[in-house]
PDB file of N, CA and C in Angstrom:
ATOM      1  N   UNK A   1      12.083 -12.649   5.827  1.00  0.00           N
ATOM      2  CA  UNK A   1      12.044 -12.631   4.382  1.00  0.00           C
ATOM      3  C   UNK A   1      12.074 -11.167   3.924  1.00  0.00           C
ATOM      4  N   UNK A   2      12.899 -11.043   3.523  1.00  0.00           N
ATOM      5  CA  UNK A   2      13.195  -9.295   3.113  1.00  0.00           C
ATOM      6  C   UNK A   2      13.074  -9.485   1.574  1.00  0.00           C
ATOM      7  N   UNK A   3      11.547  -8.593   1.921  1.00  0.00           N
ATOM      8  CA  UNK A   3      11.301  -8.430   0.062  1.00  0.00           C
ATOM      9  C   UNK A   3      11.363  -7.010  -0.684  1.00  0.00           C
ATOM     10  N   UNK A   4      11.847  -7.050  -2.329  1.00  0.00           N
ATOM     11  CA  UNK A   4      11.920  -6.181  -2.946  1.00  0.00           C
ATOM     12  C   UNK A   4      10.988  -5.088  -3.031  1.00  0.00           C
ATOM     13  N   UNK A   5      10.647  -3.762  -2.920  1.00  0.00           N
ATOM     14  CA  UNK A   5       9.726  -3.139  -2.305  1.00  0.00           C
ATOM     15  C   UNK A   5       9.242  -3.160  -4.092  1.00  0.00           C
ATOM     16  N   UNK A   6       7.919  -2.364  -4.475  1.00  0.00           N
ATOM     17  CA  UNK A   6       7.256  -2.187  -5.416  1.00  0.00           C
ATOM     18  C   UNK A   6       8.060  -1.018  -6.172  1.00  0.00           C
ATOM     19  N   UNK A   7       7.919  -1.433  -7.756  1.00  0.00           N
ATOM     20  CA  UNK A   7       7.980  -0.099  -8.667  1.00  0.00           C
ATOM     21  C   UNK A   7       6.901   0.246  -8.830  1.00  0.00           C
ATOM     22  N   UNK A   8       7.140   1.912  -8.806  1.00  0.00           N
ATOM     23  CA  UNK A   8       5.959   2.817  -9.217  1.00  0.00           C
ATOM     24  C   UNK A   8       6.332   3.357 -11.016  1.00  0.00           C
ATOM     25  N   UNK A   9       5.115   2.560 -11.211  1.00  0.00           N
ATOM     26  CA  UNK A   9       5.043   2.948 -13.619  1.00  0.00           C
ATOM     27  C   UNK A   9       4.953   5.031 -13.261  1.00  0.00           C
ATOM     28  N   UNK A  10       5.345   5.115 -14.124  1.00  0.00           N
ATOM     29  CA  UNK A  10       5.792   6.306 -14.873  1.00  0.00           C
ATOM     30  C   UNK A  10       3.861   7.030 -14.060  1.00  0.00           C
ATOM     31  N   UNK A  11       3.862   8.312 -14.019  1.00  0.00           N
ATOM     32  CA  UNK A  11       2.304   8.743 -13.445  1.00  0.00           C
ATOM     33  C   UNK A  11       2.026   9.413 -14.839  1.00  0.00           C
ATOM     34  N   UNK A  12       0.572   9.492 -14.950  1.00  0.00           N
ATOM     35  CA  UNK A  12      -0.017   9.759 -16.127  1.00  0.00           C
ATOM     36  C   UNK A  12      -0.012  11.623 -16.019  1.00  0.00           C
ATOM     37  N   UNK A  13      -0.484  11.868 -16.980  1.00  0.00           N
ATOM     38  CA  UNK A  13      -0.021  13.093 -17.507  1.00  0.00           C
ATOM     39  C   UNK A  13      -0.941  14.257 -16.706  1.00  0.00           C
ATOM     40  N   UNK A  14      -2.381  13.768 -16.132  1.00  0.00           N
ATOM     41  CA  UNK A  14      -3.331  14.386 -15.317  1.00  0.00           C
ATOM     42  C   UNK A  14      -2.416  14.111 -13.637  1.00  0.00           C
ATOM     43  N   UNK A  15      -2.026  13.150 -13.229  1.00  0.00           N
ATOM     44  CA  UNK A  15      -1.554  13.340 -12.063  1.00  0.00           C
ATOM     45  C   UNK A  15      -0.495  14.589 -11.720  1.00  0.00           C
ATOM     46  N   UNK A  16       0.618  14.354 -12.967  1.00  0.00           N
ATOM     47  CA  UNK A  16       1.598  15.064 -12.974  1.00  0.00           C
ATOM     48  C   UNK A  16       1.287  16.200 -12.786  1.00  0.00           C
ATOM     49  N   UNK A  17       0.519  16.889 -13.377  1.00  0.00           N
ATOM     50  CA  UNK A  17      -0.171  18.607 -13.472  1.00  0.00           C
ATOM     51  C   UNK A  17      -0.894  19.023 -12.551  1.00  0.00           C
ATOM     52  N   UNK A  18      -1.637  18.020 -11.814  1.00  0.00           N
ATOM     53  CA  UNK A  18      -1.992  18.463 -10.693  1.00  0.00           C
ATOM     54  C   UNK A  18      -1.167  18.006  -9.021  1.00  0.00           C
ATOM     55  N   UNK A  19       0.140  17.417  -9.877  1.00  0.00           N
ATOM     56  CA  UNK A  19       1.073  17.900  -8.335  1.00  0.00           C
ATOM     57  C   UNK A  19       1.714  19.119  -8.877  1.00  0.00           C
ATOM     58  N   UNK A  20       1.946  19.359 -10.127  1.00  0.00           N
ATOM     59  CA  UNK A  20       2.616  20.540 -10.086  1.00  0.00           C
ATOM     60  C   UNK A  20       2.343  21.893 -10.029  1.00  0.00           C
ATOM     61  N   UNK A  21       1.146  21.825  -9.676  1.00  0.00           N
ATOM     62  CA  UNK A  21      -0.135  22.633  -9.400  1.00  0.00           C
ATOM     63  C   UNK A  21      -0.260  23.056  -8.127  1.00  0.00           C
ATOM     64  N   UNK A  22       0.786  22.462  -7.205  1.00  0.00           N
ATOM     65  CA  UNK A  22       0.595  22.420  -5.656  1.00  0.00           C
ATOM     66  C   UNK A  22       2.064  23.392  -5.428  1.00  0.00           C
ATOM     67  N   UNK A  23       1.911  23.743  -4.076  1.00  0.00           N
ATOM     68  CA  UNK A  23       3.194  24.055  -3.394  1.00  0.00           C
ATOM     69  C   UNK A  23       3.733  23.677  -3.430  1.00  0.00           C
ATOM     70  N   UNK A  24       4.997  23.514  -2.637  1.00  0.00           N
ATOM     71  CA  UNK A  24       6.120  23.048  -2.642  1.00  0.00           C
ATOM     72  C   UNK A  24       6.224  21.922  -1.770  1.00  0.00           C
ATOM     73  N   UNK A  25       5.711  22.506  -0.254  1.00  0.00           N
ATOM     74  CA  UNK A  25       5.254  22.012   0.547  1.00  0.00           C
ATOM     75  C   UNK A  25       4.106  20.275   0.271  1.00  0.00           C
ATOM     76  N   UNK A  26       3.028  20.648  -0.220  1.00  0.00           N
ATOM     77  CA  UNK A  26       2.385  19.981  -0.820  1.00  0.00           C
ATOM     78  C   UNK A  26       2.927  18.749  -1.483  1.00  0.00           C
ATOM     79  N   UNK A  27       3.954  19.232  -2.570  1.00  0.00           N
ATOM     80  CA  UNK A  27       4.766  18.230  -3.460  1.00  0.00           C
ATOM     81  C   UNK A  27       5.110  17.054  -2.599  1.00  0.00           C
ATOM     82  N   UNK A  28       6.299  17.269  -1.740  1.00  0.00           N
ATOM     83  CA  UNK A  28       7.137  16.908  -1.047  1.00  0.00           C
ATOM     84  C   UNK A  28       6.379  15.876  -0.039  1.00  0.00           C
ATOM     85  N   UNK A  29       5.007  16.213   0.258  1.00  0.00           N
ATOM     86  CA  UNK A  29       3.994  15.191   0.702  1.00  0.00           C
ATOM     87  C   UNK A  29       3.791  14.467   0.143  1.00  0.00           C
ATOM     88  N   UNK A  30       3.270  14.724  -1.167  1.00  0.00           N
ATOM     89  CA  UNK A  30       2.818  13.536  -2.231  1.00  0.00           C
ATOM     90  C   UNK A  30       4.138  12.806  -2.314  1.00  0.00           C
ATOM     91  N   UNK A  31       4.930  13.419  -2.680  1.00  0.00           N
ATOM     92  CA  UNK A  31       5.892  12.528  -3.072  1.00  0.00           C
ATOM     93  C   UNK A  31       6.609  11.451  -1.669  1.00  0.00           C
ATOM     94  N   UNK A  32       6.656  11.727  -0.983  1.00  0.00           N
ATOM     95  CA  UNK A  32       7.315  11.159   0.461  1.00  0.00           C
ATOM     96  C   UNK A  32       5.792   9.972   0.557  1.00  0.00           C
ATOM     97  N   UNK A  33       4.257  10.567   0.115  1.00  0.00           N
ATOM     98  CA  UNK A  33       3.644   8.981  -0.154  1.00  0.00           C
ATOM     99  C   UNK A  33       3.812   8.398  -0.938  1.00  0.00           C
ATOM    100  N   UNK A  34       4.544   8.438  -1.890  1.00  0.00           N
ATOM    101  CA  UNK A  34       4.038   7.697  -3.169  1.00  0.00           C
ATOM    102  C   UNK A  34       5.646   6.799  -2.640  1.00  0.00           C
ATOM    103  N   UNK A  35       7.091   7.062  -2.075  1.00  0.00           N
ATOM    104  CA  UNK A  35       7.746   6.292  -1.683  1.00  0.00           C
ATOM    105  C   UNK A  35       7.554   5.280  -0.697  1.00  0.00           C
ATOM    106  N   UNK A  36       6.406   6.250   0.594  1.00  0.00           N
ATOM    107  CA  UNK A  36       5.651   5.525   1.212  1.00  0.00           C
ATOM    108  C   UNK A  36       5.309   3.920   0.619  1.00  0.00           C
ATOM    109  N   UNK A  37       4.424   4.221   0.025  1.00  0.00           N
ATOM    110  CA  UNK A  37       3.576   2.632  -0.573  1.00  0.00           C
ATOM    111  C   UNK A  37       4.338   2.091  -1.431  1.00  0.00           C
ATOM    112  N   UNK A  38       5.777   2.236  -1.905  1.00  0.00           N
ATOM    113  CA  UNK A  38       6.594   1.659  -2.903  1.00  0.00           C
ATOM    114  C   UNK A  38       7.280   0.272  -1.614  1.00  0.00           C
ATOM    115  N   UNK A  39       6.973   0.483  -0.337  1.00  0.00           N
ATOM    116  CA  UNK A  39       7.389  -0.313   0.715  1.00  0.00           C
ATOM    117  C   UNK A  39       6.078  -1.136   1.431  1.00  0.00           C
ATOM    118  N   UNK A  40       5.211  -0.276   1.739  1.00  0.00           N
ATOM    119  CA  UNK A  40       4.324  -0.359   2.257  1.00  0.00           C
ATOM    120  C   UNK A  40       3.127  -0.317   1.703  1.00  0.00           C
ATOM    121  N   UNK A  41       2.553  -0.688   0.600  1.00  0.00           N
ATOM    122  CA  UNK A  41       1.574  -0.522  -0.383  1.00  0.00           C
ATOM    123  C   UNK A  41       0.047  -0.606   0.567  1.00  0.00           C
ATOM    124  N   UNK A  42       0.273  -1.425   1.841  1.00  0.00           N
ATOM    125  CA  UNK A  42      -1.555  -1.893   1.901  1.00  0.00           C
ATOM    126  C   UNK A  42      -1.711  -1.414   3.902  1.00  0.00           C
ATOM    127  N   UNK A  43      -0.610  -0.929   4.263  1.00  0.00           N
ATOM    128  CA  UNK A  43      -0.506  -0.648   5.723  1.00  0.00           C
ATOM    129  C   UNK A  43       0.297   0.236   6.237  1.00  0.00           C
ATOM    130  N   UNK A  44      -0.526   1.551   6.602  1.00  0.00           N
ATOM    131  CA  UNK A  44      -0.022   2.558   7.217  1.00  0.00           C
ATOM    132  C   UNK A  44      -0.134   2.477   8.722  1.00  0.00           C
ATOM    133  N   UNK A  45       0.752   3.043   9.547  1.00  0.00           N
ATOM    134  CA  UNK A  45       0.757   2.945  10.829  1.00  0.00           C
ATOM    135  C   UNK A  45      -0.886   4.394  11.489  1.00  0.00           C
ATOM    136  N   UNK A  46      -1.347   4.978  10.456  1.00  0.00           N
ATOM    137  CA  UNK A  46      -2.873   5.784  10.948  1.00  0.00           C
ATOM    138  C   UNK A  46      -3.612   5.010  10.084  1.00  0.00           C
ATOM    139  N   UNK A  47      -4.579   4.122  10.483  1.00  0.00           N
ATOM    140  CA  UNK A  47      -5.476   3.182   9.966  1.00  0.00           C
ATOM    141  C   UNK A  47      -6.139   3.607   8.778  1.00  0.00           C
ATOM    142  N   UNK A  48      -6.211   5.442   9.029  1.00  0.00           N
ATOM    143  CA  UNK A  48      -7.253   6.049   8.080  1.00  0.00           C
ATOM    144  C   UNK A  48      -6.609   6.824   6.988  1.00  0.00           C
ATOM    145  N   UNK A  49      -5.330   6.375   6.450  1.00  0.00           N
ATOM    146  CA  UNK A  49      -4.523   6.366   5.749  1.00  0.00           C
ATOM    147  C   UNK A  49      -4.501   5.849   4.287  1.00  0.00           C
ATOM    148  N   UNK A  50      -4.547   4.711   4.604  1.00  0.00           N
ATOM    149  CA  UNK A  50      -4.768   3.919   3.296  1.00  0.00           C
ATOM    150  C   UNK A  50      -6.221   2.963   3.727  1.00  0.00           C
ATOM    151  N   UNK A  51      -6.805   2.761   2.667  1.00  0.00           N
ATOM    152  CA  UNK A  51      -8.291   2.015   2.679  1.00  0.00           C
ATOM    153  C   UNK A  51      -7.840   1.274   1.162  1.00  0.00           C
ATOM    154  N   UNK A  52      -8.591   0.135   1.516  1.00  0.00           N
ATOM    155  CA  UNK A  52      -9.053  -0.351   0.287  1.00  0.00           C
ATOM    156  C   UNK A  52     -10.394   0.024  -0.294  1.00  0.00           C
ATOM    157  N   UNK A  53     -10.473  -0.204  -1.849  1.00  0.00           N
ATOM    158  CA  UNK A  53     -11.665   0.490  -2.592  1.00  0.00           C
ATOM    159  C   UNK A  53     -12.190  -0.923  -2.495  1.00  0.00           C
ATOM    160  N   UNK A  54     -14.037  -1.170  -2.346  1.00  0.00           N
ATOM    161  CA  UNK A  54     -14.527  -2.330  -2.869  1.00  0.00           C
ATOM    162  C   UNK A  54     -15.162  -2.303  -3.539  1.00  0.00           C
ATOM    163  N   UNK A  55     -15.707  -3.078  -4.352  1.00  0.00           N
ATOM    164  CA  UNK A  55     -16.434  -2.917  -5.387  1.00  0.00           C
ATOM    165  C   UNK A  55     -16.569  -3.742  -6.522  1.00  0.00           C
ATOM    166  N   UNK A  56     -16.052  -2.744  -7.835  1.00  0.00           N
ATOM    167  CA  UNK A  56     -15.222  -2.446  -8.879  1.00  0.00           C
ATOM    168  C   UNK A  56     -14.106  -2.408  -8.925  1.00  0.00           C
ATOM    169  N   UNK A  57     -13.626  -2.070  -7.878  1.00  0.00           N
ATOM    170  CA  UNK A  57     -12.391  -1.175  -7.862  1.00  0.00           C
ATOM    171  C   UNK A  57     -11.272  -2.538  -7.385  1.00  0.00           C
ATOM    172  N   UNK A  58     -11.471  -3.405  -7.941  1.00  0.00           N
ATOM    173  CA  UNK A  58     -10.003  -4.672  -7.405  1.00  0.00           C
ATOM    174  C   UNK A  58      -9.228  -4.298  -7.380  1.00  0.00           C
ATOM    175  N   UNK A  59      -7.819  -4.513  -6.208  1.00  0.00           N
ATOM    176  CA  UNK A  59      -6.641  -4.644  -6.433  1.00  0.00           C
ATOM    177  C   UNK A  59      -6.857  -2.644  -6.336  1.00  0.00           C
ATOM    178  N   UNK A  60      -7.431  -1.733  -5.725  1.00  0.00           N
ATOM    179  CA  UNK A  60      -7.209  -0.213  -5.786  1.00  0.00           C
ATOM    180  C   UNK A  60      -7.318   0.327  -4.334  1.00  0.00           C
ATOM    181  N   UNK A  61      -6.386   0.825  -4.228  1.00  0.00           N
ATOM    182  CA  UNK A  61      -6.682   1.541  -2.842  1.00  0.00           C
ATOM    183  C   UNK A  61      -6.225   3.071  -2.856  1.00  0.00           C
ATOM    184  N   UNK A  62      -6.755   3.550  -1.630  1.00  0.00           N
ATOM    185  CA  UNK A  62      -7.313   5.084  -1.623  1.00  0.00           C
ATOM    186  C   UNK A  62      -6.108   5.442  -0.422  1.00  0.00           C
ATOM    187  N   UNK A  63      -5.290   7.473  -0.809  1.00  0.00           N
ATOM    188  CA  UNK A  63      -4.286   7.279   0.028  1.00  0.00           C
ATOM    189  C   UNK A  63      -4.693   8.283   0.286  1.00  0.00           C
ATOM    190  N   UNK A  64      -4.612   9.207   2.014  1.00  0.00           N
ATOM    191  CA  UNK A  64      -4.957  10.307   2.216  1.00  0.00           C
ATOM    192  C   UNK A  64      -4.130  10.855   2.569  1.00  0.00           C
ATOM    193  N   UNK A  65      -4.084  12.360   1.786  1.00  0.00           N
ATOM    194  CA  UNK A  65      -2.935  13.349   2.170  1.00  0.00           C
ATOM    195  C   UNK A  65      -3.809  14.616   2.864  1.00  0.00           C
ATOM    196  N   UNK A  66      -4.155  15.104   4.037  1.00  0.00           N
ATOM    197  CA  UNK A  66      -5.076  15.802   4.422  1.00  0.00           C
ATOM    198  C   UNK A  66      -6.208  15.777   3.366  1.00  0.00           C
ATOM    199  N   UNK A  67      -6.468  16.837   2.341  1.00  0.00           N
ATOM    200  CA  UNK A  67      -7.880  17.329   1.795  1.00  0.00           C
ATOM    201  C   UNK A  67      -7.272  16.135   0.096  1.00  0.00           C
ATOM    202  N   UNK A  68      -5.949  16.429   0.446  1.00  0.00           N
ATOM    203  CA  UNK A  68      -5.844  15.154  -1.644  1.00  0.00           C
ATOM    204  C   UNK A  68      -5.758  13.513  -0.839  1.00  0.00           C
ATOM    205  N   UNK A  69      -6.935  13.297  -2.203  1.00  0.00           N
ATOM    206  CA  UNK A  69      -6.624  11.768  -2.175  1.00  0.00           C
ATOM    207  C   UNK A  69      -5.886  10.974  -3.598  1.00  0.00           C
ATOM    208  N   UNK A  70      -5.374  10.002  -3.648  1.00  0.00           N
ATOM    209  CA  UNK A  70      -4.929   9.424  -4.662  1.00  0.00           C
ATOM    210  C   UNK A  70      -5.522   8.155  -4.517  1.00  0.00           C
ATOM    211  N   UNK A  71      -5.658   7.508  -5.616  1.00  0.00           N
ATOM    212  CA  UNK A  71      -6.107   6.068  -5.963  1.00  0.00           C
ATOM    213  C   UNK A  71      -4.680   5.540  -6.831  1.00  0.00           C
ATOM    214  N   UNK A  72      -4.648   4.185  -5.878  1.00  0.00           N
ATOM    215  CA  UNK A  72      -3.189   3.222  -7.022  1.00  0.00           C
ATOM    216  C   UNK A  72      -4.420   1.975  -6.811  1.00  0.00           C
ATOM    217  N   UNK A  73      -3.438   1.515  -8.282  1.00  0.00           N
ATOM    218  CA  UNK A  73      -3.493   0.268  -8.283  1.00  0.00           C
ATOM    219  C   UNK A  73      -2.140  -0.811  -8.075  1.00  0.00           C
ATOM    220  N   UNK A  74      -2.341  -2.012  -7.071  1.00  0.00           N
ATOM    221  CA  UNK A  74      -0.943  -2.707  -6.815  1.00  0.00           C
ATOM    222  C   UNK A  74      -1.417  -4.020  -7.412  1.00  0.00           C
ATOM    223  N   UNK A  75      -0.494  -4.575  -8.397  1.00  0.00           N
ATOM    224  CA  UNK A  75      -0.199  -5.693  -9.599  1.00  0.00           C
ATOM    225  C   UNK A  75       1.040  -6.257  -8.432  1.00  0.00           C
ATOM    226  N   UNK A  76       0.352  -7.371  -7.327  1.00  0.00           N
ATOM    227  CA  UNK A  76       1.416  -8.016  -6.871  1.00  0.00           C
ATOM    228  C   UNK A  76       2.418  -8.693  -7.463  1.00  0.00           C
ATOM    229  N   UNK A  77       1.740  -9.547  -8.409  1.00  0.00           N
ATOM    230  CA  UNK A  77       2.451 -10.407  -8.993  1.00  0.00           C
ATOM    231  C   UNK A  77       3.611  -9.405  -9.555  1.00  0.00           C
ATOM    232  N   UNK A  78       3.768  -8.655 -10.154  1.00  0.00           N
ATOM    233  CA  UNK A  78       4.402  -7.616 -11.088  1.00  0.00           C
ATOM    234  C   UNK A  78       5.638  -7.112  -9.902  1.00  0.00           C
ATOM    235  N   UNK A  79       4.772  -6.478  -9.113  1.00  0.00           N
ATOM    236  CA  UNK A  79       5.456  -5.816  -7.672  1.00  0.00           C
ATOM    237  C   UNK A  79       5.605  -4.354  -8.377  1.00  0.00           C
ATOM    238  N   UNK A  80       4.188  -4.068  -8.803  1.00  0.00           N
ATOM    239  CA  UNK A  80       4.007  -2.275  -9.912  1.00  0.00           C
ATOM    240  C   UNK A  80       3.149  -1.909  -9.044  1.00  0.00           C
ATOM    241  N   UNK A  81       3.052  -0.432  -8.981  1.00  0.00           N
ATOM    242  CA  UNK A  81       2.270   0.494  -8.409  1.00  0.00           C
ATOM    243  C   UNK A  81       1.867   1.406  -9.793  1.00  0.00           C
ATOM    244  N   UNK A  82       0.523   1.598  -9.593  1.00  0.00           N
ATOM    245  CA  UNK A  82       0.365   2.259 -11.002  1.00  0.00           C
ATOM    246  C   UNK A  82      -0.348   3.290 -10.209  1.00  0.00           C
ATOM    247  N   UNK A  83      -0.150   4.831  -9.940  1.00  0.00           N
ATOM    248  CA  UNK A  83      -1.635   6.149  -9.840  1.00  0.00           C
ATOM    249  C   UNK A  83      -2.418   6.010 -10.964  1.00  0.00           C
ATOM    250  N   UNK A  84      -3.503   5.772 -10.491  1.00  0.00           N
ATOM    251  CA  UNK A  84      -4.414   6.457 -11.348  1.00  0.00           C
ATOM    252  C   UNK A  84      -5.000   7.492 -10.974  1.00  0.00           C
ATOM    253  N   UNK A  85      -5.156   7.954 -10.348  1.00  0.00           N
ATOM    254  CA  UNK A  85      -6.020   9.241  -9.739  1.00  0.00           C
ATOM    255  C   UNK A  85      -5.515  10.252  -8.593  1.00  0.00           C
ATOM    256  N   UNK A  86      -5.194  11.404  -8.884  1.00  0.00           N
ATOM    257  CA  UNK A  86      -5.120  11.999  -7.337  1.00  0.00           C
ATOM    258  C   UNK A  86      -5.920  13.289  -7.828  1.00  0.00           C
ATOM    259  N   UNK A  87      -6.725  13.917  -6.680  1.00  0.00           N
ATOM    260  CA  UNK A  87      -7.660  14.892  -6.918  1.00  0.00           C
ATOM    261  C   UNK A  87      -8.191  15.603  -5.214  1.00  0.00           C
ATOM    262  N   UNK A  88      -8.815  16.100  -5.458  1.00  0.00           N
ATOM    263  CA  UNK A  88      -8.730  17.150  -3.938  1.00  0.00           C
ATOM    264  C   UNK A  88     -10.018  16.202  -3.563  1.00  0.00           C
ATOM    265  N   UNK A  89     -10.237  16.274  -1.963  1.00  0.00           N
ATOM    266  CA  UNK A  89     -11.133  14.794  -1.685  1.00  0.00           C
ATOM    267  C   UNK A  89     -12.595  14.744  -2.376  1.00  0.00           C
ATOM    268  N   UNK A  90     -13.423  15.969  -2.693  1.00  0.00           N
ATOM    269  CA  UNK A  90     -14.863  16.091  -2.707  1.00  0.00           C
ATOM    270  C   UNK A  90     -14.803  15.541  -4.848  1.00  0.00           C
ATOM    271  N   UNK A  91     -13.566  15.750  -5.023  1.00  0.00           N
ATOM    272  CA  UNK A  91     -13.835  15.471  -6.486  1.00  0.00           C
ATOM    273  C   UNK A  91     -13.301  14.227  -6.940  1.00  0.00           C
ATOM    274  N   UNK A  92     -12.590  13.646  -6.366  1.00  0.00           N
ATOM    275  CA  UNK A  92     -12.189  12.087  -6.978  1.00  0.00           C
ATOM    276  C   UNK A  92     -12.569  10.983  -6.619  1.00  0.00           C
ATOM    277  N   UNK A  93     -14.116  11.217  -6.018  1.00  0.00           N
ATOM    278  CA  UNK A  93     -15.044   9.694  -6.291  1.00  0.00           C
ATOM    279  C   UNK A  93     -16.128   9.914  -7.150  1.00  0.00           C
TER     280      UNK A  93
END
């Protein structure tokens, strides 16, 4: 069953500024995840990659880029990826 991978909604105006805030290098990470999970939203081949949030946090999971993490939310039904959050690790919980 070959399914349509996820759209990622437009990133909010705090994400944006703090990738563009990064190297170049840096960028090109974030961005190569965020295509990442547009396929693969809930399973990375390094276990400690993607986590799910529990809680509060339904339907949110946590993505690690060395020291940045990002938080999405995935709307299966939809097949949307929404960021809400990316921030350096000690500040975005």
């Amino acid at each position: 069953m070959n399914r349509q991978p996820y759209t990622l909604e437009p990133l909010p105006r705090k994400v944006e500024n703090f990738i563009k805030r990064r190297d170049r290098a840096t960028q090109e990470r974030i961005n190569s995840a965020f295509a990442y999970i547009l396929h693969s939203p809930f399973r990375h081949e390094n276990p400690t990659t993607i986590k799910p949030l529990y809680g509060s946090q339904n339907n949110r999971y946590r993505y690690r880029i060395g020291d940045i993490r990002f938080i999405y939310r995935v709307d299966r039904d939809n097949r949307l990826i929404r960021i809400v959050q990316i921030d350096n690790r000690g500040d975005i919980y």
